[in-house]
PDB file of N, CA and C in Angstrom:
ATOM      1  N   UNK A   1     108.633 238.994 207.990  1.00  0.00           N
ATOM      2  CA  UNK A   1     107.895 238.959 206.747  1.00  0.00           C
ATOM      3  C   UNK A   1     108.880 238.930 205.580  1.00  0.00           C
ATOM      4  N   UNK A   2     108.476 238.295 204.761  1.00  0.00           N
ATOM      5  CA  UNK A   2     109.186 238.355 203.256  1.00  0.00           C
ATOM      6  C   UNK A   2     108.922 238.901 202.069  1.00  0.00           C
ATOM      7  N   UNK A   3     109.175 238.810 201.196  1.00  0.00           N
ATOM      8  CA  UNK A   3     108.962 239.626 199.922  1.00  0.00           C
ATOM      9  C   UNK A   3     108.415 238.547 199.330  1.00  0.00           C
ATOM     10  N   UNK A   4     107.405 238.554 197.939  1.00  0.00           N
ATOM     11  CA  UNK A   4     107.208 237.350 197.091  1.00  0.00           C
ATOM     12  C   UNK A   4     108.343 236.884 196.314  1.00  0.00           C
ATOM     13  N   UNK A   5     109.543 237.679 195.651  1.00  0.00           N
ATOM     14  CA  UNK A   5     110.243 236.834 195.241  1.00  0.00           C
ATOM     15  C   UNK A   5     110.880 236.078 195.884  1.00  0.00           C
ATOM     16  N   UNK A   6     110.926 235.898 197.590  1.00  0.00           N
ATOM     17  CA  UNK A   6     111.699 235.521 198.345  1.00  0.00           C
ATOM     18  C   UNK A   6     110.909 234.536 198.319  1.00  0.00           C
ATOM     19  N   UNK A   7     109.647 234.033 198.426  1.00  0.00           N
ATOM     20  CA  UNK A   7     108.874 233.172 198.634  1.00  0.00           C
ATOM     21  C   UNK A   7     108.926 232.238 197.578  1.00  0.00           C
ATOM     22  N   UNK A   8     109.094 232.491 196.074  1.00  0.00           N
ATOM     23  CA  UNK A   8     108.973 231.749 195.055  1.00  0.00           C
ATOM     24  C   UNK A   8     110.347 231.260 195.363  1.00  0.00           C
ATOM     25  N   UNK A   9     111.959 231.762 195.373  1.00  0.00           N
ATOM     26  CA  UNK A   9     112.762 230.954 195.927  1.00  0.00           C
ATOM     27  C   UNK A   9     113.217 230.323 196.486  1.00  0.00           C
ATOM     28  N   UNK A  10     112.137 230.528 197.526  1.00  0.00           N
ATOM     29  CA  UNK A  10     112.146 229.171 198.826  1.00  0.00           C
ATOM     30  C   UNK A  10     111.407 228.321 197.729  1.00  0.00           C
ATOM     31  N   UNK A  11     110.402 228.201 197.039  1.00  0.00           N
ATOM     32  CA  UNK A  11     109.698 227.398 196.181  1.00  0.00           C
ATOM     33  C   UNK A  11     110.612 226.498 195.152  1.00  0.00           C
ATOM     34  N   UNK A  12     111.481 227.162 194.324  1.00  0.00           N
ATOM     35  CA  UNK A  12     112.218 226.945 193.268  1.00  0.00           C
ATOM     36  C   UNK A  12     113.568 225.896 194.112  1.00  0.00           C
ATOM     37  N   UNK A  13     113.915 225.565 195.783  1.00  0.00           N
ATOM     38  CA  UNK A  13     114.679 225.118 196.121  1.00  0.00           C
ATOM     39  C   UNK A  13     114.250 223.980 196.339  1.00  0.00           C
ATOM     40  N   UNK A  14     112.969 223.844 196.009  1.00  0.00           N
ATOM     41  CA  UNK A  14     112.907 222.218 196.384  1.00  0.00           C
ATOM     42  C   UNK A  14     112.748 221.413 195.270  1.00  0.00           C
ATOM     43  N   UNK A  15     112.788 221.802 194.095  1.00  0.00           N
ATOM     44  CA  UNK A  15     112.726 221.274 192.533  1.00  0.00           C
ATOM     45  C   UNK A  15     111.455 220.605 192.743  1.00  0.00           C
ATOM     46  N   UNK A  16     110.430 221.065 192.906  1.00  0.00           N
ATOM     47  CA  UNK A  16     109.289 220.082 192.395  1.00  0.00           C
ATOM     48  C   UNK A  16     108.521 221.478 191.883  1.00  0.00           C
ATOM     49  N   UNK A  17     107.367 220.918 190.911  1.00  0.00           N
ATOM     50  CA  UNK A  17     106.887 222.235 190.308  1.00  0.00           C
ATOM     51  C   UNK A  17     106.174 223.240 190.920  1.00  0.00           C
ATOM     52  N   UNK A  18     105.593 224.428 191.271  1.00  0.00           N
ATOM     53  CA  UNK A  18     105.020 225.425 191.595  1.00  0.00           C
ATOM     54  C   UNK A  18     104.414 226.324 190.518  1.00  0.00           C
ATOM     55  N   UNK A  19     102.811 226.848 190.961  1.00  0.00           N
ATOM     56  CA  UNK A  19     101.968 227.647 190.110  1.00  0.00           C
ATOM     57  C   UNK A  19     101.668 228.692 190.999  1.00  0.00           C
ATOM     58  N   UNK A  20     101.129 229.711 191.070  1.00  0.00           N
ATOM     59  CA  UNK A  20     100.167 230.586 191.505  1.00  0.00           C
ATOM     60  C   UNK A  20      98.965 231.138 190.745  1.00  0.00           C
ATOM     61  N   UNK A  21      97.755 230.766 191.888  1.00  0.00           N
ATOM     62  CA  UNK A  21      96.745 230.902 191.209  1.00  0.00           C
ATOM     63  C   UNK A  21      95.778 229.870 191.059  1.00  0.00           C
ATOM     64  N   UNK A  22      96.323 228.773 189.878  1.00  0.00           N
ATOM     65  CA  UNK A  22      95.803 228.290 189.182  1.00  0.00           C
ATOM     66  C   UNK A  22      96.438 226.658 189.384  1.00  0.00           C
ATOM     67  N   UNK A  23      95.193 225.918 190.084  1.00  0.00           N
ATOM     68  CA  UNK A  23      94.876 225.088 190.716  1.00  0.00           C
ATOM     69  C   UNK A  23      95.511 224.040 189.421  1.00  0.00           C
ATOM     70  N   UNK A  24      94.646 224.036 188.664  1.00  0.00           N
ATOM     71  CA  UNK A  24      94.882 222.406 187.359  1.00  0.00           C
ATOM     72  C   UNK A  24      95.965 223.301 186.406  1.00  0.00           C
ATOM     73  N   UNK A  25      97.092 223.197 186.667  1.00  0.00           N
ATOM     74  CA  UNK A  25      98.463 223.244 185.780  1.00  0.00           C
ATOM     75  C   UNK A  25      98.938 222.365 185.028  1.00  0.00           C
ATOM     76  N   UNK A  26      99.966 222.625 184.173  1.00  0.00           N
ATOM     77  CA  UNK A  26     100.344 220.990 183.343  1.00  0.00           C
ATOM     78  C   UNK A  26     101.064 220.075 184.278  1.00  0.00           C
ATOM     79  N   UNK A  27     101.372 220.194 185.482  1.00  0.00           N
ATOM     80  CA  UNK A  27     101.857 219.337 186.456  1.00  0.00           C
ATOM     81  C   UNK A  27     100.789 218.909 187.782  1.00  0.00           C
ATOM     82  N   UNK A  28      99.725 218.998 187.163  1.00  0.00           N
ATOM     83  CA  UNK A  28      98.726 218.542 188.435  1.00  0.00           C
ATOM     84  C   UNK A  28      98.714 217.072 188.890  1.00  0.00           C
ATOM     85  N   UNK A  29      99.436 216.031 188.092  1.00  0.00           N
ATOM     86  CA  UNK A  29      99.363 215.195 187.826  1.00  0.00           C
ATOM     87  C   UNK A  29     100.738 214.740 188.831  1.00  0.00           C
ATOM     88  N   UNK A  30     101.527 216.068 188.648  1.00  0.00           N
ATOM     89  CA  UNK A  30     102.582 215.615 189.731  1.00  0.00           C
ATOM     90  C   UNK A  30     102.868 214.699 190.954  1.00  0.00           C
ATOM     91  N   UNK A  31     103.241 213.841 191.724  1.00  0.00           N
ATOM     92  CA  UNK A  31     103.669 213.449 192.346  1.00  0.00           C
ATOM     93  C   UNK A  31     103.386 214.655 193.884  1.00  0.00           C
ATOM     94  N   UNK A  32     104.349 215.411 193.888  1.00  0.00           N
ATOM     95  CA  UNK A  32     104.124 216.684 194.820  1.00  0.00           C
ATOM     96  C   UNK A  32     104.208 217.746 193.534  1.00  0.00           C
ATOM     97  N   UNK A  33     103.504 219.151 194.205  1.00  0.00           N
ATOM     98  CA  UNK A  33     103.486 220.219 193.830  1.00  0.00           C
ATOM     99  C   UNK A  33     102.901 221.322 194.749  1.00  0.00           C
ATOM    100  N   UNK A  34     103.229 222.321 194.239  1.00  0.00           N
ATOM    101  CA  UNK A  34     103.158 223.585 195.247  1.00  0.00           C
ATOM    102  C   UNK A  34     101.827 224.614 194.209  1.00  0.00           C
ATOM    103  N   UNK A  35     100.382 225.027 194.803  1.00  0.00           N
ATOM    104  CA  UNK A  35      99.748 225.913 194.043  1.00  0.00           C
ATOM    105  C   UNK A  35      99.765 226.974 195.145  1.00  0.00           C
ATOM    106  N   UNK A  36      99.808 228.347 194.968  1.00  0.00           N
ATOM    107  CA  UNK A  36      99.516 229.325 196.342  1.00  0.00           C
ATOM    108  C   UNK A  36      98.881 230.214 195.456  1.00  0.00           C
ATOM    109  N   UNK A  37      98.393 231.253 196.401  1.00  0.00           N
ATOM    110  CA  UNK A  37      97.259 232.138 195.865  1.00  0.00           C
ATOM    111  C   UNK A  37      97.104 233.279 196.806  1.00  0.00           C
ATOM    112  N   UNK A  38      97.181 234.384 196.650  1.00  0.00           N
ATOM    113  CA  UNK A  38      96.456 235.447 197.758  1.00  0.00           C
ATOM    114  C   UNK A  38      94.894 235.297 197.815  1.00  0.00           C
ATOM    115  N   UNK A  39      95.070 235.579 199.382  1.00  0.00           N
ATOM    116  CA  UNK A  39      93.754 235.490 199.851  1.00  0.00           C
ATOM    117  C   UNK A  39      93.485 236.779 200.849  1.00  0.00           C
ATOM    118  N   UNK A  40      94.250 237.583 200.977  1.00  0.00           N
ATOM    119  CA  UNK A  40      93.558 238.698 201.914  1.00  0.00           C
ATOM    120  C   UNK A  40      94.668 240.034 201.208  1.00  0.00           C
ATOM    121  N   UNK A  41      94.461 241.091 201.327  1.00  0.00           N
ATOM    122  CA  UNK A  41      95.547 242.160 201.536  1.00  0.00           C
ATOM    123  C   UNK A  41      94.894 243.058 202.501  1.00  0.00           C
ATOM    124  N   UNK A  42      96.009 243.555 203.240  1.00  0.00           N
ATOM    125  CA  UNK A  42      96.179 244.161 204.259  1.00  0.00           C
ATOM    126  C   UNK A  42      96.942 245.696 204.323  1.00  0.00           C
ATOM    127  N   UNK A  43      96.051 246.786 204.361  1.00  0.00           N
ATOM    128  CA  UNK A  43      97.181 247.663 203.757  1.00  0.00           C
ATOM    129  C   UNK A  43      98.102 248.230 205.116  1.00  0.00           C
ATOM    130  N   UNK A  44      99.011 248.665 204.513  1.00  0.00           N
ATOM    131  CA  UNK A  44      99.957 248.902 205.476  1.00  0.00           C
ATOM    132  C   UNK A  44     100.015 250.642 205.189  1.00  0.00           C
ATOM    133  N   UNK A  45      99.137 251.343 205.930  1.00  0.00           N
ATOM    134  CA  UNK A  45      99.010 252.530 205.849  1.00  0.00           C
ATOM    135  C   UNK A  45     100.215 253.669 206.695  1.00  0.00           C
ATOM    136  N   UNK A  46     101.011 252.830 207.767  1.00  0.00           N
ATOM    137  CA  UNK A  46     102.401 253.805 208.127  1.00  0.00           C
ATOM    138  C   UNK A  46     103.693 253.801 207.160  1.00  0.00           C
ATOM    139  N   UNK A  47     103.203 253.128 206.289  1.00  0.00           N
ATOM    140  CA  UNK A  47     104.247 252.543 205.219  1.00  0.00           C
ATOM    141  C   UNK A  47     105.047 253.851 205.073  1.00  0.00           C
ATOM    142  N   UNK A  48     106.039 253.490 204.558  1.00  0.00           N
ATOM    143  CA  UNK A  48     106.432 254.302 202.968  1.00  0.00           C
ATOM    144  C   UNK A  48     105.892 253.625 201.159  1.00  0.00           C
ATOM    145  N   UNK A  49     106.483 254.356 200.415  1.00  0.00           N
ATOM    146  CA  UNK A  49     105.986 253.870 199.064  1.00  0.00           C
ATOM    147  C   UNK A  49     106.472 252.546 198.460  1.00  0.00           C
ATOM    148  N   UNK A  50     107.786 251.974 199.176  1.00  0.00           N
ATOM    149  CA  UNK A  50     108.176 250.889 198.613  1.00  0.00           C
ATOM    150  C   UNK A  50     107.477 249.833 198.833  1.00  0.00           C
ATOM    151  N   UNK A  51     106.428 249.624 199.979  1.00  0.00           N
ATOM    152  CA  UNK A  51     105.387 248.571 200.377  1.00  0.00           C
ATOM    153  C   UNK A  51     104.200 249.210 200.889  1.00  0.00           C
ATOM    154  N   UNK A  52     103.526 248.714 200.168  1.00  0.00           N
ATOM    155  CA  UNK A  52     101.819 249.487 200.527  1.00  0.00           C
ATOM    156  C   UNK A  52     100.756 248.418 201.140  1.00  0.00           C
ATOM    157  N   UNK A  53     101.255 247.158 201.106  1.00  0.00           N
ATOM    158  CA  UNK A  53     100.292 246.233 201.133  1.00  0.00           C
ATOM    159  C   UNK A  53     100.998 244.857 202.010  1.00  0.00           C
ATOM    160  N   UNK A  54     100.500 244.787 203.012  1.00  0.00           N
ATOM    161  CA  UNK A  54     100.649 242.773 203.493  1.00  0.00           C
ATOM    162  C   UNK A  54      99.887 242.231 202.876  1.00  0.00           C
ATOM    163  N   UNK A  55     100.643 241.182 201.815  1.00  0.00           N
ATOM    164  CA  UNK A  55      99.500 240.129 201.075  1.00  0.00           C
ATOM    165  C   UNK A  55      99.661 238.820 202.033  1.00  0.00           C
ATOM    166  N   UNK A  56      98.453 238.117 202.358  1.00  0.00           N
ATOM    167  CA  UNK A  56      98.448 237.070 202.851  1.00  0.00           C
ATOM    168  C   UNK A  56      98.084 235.999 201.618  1.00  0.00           C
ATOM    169  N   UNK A  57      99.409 234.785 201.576  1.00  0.00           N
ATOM    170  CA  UNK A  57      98.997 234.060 200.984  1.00  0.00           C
ATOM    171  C   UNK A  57      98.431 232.621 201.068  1.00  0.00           C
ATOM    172  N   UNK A  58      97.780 232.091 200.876  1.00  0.00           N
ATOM    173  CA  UNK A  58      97.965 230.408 200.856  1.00  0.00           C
ATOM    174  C   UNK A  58      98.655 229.902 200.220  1.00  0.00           C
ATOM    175  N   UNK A  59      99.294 228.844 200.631  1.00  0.00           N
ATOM    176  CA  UNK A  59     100.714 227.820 199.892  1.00  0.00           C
ATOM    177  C   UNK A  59      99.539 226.698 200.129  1.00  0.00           C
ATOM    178  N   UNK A  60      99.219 225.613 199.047  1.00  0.00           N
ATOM    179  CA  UNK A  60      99.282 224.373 198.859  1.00  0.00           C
ATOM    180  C   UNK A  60      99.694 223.307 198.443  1.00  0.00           C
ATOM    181  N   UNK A  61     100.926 222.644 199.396  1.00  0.00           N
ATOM    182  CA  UNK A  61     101.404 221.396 199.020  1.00  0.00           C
ATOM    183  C   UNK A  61     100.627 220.120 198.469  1.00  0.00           C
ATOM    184  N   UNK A  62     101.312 219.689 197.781  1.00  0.00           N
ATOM    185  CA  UNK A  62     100.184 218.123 197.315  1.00  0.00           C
ATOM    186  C   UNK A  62     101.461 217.710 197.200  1.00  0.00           C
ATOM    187  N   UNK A  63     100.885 216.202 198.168  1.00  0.00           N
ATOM    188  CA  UNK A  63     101.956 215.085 197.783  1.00  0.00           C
ATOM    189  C   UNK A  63     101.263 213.928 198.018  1.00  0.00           C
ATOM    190  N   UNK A  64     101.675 212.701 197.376  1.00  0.00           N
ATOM    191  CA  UNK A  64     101.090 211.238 197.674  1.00  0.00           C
ATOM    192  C   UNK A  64     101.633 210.540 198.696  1.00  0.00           C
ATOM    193  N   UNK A  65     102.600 211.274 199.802  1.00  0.00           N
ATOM    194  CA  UNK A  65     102.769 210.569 201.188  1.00  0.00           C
ATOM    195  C   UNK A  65     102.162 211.718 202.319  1.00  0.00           C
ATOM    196  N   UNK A  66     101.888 211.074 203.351  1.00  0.00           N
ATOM    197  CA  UNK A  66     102.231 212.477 204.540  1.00  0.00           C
ATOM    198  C   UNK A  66     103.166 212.837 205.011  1.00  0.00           C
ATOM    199  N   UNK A  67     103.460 213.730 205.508  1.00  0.00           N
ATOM    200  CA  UNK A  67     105.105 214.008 206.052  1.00  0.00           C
ATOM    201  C   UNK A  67     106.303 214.208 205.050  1.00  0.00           C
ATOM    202  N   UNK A  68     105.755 214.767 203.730  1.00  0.00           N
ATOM    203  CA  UNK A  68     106.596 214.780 202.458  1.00  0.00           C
ATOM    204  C   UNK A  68     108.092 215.321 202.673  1.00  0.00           C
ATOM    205  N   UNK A  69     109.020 214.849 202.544  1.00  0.00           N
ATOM    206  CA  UNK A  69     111.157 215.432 202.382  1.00  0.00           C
ATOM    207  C   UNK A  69     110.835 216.539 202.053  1.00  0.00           C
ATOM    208  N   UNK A  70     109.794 217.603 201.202  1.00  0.00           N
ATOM    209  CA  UNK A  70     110.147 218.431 200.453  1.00  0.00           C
ATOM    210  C   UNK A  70     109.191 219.054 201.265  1.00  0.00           C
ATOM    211  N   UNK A  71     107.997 218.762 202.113  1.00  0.00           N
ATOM    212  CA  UNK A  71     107.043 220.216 202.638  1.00  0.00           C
ATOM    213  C   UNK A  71     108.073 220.403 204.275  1.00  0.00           C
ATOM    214  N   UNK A  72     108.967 218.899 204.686  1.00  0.00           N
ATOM    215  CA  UNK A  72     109.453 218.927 205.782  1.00  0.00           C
ATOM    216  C   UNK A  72     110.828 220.683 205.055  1.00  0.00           C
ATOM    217  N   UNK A  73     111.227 220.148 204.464  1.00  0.00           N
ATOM    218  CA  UNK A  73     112.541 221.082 203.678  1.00  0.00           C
ATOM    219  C   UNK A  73     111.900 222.563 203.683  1.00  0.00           C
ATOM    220  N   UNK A  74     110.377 222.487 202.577  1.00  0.00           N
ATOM    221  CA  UNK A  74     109.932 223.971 202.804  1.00  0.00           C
ATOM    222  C   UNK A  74     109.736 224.459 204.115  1.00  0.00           C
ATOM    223  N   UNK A  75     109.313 223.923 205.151  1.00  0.00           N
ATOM    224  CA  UNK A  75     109.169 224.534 206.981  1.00  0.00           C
ATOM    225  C   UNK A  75     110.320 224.787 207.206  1.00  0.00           C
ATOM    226  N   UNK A  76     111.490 224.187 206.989  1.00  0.00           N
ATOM    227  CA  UNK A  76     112.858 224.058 207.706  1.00  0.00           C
ATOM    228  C   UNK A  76     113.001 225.682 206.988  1.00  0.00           C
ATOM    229  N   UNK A  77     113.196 225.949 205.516  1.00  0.00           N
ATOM    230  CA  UNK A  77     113.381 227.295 204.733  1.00  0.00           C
ATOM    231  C   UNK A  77     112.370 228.579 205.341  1.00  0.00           C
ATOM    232  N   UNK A  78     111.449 227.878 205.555  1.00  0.00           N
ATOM    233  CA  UNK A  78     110.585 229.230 206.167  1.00  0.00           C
ATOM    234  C   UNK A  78     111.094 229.633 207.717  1.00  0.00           C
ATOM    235  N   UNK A  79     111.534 228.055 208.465  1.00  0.00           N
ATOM    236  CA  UNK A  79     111.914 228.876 209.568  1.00  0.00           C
ATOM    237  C   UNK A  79     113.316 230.091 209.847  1.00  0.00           C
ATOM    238  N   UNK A  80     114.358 229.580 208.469  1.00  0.00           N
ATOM    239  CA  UNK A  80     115.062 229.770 208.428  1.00  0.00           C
ATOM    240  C   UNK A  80     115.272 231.735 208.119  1.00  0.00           C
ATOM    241  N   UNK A  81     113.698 231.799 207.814  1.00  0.00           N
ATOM    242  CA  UNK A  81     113.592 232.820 207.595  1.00  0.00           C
ATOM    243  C   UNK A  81     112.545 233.615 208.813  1.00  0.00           C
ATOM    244  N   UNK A  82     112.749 232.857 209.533  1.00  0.00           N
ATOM    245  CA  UNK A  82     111.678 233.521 210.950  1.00  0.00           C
ATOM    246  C   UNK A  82     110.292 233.278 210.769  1.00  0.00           C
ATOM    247  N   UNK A  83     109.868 232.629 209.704  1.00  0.00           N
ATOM    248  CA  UNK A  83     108.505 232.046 209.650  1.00  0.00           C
ATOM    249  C   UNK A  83     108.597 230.895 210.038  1.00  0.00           C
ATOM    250  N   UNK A  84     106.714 231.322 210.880  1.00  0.00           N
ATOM    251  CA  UNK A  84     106.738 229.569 211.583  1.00  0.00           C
ATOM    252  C   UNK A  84     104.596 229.764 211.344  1.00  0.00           C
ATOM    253  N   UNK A  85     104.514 229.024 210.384  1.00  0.00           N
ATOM    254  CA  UNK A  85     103.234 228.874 209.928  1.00  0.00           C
ATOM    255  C   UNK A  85     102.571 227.295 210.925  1.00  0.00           C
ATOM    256  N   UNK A  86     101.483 227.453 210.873  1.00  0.00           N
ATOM    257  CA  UNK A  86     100.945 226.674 211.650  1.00  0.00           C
ATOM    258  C   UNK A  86     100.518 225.947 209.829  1.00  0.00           C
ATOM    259  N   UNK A  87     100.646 224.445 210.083  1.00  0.00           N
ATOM    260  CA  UNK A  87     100.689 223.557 208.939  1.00  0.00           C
ATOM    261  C   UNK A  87      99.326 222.946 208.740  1.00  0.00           C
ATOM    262  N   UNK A  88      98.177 222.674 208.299  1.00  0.00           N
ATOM    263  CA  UNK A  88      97.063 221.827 207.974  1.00  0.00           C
ATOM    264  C   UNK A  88      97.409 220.897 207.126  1.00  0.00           C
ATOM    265  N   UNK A  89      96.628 219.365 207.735  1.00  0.00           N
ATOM    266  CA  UNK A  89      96.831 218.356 206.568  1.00  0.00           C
ATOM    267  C   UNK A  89      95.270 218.120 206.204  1.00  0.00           C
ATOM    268  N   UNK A  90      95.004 217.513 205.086  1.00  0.00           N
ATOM    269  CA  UNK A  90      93.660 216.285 204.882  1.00  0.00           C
ATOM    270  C   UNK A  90      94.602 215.724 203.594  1.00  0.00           C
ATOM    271  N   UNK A  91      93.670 214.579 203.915  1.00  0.00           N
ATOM    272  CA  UNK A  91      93.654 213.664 202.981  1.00  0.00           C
ATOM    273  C   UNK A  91      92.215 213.772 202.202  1.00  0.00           C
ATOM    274  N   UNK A  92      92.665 213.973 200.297  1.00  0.00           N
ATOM    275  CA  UNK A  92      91.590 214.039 199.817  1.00  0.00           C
ATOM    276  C   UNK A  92      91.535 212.415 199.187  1.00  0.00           C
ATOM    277  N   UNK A  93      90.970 211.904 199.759  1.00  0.00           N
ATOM    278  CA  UNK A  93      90.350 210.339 199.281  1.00  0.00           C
ATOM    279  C   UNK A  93      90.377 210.006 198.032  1.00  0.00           C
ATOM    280  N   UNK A  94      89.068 211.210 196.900  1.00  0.00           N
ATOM    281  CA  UNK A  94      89.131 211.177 195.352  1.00  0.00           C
ATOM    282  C   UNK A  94      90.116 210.947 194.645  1.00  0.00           C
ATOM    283  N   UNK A  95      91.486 211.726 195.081  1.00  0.00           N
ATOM    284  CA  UNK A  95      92.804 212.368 193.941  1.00  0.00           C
ATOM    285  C   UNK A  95      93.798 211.177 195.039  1.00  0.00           C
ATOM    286  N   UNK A  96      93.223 210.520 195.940  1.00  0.00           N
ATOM    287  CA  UNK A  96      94.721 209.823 196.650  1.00  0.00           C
ATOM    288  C   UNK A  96      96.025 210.896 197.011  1.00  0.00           C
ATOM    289  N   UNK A  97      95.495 211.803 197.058  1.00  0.00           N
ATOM    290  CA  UNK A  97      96.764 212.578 197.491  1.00  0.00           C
ATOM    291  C   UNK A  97      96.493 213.327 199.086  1.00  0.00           C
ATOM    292  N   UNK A  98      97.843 213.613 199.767  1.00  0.00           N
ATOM    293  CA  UNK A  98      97.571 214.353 200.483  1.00  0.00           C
ATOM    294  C   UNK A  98      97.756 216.273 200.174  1.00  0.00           C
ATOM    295  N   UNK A  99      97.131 216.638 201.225  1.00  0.00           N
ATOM    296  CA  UNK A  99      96.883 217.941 200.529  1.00  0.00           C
ATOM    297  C   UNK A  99      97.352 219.207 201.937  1.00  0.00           C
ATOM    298  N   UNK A 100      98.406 219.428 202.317  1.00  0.00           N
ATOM    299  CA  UNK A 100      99.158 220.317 203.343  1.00  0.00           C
ATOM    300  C   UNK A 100      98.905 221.695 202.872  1.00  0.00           C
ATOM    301  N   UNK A 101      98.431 222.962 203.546  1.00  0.00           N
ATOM    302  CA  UNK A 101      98.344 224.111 203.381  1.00  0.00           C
ATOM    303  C   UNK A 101      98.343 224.944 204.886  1.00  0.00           C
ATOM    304  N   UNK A 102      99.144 226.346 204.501  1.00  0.00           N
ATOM    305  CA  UNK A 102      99.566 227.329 205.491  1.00  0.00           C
ATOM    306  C   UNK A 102      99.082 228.585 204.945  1.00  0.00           C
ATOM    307  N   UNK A 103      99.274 229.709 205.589  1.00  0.00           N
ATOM    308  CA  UNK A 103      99.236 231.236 205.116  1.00  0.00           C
ATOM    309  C   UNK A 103     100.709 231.480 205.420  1.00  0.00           C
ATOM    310  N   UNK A 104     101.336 232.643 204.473  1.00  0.00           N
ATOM    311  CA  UNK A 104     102.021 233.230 205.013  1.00  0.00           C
ATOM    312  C   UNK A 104     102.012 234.886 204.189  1.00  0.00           C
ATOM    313  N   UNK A 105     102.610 235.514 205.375  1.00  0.00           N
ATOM    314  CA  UNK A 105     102.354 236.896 204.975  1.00  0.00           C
ATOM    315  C   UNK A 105     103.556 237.066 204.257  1.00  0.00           C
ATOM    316  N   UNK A 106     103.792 238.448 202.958  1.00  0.00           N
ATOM    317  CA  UNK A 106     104.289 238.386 202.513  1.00  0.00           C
ATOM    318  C   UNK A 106     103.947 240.410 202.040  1.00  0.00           C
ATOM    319  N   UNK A 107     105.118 241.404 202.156  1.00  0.00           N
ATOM    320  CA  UNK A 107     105.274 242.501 201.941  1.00  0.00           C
ATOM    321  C   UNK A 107     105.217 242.644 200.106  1.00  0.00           C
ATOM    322  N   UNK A 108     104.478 243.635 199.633  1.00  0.00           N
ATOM    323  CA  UNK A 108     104.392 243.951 198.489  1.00  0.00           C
ATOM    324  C   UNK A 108     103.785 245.003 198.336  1.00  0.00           C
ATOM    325  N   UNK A 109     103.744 245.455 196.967  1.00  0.00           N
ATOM    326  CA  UNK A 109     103.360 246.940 196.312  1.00  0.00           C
ATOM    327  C   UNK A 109     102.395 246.847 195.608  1.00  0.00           C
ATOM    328  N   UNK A 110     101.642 247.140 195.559  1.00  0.00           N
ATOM    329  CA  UNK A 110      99.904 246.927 195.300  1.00  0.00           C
ATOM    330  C   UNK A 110     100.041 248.423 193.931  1.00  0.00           C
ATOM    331  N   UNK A 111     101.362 249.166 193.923  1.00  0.00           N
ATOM    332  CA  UNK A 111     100.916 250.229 193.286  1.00  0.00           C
ATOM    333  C   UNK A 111     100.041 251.415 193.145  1.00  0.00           C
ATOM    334  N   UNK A 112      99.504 251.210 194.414  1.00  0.00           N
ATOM    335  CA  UNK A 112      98.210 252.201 194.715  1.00  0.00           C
ATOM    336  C   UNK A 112      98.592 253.812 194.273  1.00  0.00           C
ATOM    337  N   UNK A 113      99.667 254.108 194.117  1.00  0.00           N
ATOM    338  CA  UNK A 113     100.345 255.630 194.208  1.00  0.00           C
ATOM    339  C   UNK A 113      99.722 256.338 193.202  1.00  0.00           C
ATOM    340  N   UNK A 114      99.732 255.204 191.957  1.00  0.00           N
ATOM    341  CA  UNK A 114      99.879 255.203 190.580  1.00  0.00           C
ATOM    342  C   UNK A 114      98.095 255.454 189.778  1.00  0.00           C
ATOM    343  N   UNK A 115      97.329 255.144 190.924  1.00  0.00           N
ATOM    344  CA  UNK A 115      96.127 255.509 190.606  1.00  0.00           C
ATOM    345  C   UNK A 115      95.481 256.891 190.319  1.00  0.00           C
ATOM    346  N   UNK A 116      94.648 257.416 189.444  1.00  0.00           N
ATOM    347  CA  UNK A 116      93.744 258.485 189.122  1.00  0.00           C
ATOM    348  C   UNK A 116      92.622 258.992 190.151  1.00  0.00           C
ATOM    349  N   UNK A 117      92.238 259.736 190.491  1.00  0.00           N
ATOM    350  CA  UNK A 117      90.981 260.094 190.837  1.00  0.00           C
ATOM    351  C   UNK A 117      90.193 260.087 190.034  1.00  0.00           C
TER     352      UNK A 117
END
């Protein structure tokens, strides 16, 4: 498992743009781009305080070929890091693009400590 900043730097190595979150960015228009988003947390209750939470995220590649240099480059970086995500493609017809997405888990601090009763 990785940390999120570890994840955005695997992101930032392939120079094409990346968002989280938020689907229509000023680069939607891009060529390829990277949007990801959490979609589950998982708490990690034997923890200690420095990680309270497995966030599972979605990564979505968009590119206008299949088999993109840069989602092949991001797998090669994830394996490099002991991740091995199982890859989905479609083709969305409307936007002409193709559209590649994975989960990957990712260790973080949710801050829970810090809460009131």
């Amino acid at each position: 498992m990785i940390k999120k900043n570890e994840l955005e730097e695997l992101f930032k190595k392939l120079e094409i743009p990346f968002n989280e979150g938020i689907q229509y960015m000023n680069d939607n228009n891009a060529p390829k781009r990277i949007v990801f988003f959490e979609s589950v947390w998982e708490p990690l209750t034997a923890s200690g305080n420095e990680y309270d939470t497995n966030v599972t995220y979605q990564v979505s590649f968009f590119s206008d070929i299949p088999r993109d240099e840069k989602l092949l480059k991001l797998k090669g970086l994830l394996a490099l890091k002991k991740i091995y995500p199982v890859i989905y493609h479609e083709y969305l017809e409307a936007k002409r693009t193709w559209h590649s997405y994975f989960n990957v888990e990712v260790l973080e601090n949710l801050n829970l400590d810090n809460l009131n009763e």
